[in-house]
Protein backbone atom coordinates (compact mmCIF):
# COMPACT_ATOMS: atom_id res chain seq x y z
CA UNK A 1 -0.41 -26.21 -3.66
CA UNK A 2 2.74 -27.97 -3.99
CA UNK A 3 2.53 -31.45 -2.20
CA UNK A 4 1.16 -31.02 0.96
CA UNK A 5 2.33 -27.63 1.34
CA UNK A 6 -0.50 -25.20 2.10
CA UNK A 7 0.24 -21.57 2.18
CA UNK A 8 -0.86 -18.19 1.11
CA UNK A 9 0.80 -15.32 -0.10
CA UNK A 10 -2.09 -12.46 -0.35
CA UNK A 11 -1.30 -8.66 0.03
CA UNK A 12 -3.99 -6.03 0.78
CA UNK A 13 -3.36 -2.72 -0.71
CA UNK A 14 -6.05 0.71 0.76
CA UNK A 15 -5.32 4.23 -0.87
CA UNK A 16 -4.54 7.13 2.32
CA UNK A 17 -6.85 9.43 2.62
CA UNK A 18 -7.83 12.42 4.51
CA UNK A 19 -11.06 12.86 6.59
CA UNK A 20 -12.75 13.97 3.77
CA UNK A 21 -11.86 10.64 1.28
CA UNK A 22 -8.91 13.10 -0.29
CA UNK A 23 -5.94 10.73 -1.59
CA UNK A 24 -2.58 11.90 0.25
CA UNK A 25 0.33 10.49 -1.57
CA UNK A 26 2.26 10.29 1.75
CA UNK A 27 3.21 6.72 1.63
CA UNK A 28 6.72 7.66 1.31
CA UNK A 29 6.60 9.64 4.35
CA UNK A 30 5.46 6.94 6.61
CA UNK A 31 7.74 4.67 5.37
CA UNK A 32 10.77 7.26 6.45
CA UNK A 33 9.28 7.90 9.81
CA UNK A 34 8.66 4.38 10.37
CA UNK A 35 12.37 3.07 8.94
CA UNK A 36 14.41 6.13 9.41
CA UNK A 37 14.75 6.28 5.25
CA UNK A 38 12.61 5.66 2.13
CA UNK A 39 12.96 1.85 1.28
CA UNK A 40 10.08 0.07 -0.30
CA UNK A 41 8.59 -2.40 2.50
CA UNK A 42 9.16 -2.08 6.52
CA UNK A 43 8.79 -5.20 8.18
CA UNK A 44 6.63 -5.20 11.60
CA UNK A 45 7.15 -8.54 13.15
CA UNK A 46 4.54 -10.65 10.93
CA UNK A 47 3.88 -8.19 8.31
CA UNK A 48 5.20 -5.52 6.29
CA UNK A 49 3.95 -2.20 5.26
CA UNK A 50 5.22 -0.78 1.89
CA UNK A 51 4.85 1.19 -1.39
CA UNK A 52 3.00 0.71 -4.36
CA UNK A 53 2.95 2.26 -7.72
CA UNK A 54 1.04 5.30 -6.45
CA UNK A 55 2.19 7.48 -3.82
CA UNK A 56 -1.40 7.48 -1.81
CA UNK A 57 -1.59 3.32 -1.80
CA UNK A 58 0.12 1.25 0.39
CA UNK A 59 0.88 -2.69 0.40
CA UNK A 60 -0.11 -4.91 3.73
CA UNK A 61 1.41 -8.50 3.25
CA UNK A 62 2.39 -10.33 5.36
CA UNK A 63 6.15 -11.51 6.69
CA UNK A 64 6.39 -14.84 5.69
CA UNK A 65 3.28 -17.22 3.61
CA UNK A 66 0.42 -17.39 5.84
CA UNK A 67 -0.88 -21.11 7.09
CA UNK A 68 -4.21 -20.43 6.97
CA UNK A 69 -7.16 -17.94 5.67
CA UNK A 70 -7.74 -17.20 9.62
CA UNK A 71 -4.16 -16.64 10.09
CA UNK A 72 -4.01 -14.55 7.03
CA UNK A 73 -7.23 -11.94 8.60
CA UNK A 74 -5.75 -12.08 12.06
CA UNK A 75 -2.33 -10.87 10.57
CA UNK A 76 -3.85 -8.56 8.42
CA UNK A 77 -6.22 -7.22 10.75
CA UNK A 78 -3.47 -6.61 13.25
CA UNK A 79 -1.06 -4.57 10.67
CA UNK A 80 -4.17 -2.36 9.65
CA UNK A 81 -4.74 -1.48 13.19
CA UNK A 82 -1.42 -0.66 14.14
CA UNK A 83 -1.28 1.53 10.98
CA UNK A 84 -4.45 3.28 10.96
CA UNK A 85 -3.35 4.15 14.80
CA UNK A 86 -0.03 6.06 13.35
CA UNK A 87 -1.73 7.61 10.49
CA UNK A 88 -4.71 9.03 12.79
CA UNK A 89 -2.20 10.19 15.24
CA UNK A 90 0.58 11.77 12.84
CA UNK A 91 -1.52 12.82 9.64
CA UNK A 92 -5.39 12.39 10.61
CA UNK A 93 -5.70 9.84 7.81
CA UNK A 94 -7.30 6.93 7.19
CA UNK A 95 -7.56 3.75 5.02
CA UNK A 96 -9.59 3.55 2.05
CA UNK A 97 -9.93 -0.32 1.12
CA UNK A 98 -11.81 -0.07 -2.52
CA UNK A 99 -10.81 -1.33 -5.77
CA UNK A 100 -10.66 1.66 -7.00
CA UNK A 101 -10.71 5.15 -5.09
CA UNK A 102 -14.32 6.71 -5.97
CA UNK A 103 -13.98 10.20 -6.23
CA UNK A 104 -9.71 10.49 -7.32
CA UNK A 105 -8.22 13.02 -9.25
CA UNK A 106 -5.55 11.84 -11.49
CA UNK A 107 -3.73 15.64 -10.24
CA UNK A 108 -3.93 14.85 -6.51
CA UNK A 109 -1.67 11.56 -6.59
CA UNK A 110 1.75 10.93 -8.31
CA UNK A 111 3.66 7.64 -9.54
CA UNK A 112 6.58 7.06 -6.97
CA UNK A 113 8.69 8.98 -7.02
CA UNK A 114 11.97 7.17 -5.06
CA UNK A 115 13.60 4.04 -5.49
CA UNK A 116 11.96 2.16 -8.76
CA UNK A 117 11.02 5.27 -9.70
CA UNK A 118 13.17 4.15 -12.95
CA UNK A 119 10.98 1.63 -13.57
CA UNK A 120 7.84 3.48 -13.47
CA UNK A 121 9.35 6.13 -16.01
CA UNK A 122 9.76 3.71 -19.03
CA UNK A 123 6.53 1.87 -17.88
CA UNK A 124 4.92 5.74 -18.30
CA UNK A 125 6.66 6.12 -21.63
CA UNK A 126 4.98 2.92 -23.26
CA UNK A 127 1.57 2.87 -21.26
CA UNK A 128 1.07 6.46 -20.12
CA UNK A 129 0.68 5.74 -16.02
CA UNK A 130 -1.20 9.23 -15.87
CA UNK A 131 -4.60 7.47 -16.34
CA UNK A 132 -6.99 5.72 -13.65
CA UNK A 133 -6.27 2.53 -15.12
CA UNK A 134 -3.17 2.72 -13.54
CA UNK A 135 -3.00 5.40 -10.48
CA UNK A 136 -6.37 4.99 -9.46
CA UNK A 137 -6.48 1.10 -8.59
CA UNK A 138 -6.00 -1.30 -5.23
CA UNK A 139 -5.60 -4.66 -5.08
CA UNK A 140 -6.34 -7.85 -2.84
C-alpha cells in the first residue's frame, strides 16, 4: 500500500482440460479465435484472458488493479464464466483450478510455443522446463 492507495493486482491461472481431467494445451487456440491472432493476453472489458508458460494454463487478471477483494471475485468470477461458456461450447473443456494438475503427463502439454517462445528456450537450456516443477504448476 502506497499512501492511501489500496489496490490489488491478483491473477488466477486453471490448466484446460477435457471431460475426463486430460490437459489440452489449446490456450493458443482460444486466444486466436477470440483475437483473430496469437498475442499473449485478450482484454474483455474488465479482465483479460491470456497465456502462460504451458500451453494447457491460462492467466485470468484483471484489466486494471482491483479496489477491493469483492471487486476482485466479482471480476474474476465473471471472466471464468464467460470462458468456461466458450470452452464448453467450442472444445467441451473445462477449468481445472489446482495448484498443480493431479494426474499430468509431462508428454501431454508443451512450453509455448509462439511469441516468448524465445524466452522459454534459454530458460529450458539452464533449468530444463520439461519437469513438473515447471509445466505442471498454477498459480493465484
Amino acid at each position: 500500500m502506497y499512501g492511501t492507495l489500496k489496490v490489488l493486482g491478483p491473477e488466477h491461472e486453471f490448466s484446460v482440460v477435457d471431460e475426463k481431467l486430460q490437459p489440452l494445451p489449446i490456450v493458443d487456440k482460444i486466444i486466436k479465435e477470440a483475437h483473430g491472432r496469437i498475442v499473449n493476453n485478450v482484454n474483455f472489458g474488465d479482465f483479460s484472458f491470456g497465456k502462460e508458460l504451458q500451453a494447457h494454463v491460462a492467466e485470468f487478471r484483471g484489466a486494471a488493479p482491483f479496489s477491493s477483494p469483492r471487486v476482485f471475485e466479482e471480476t474474476i468470477t465473471e471472466a471464468v464464466d464467460t470462458i468456461l461458456g466458450f470452452l464448453e461450447k467450442r472444445y467441451n473443456a473445462r477449468l481445472l483450478g489446482l495448484g498443480m494438475h493431479p494426474s499430468l503427463r509431462l508428454e501431454e502439454t508443451k512450453v509455448w510455443a509462439h511469441r516468448d517462445r524465445r524466452i522459454y528456450e534459454a530458460l529450458s537450456k539452464i533449468f530444463n522446463l520439461n519437469q513438473h516443477g515447471w509445466l505442471n504448476i498454477q498459480s493465484f
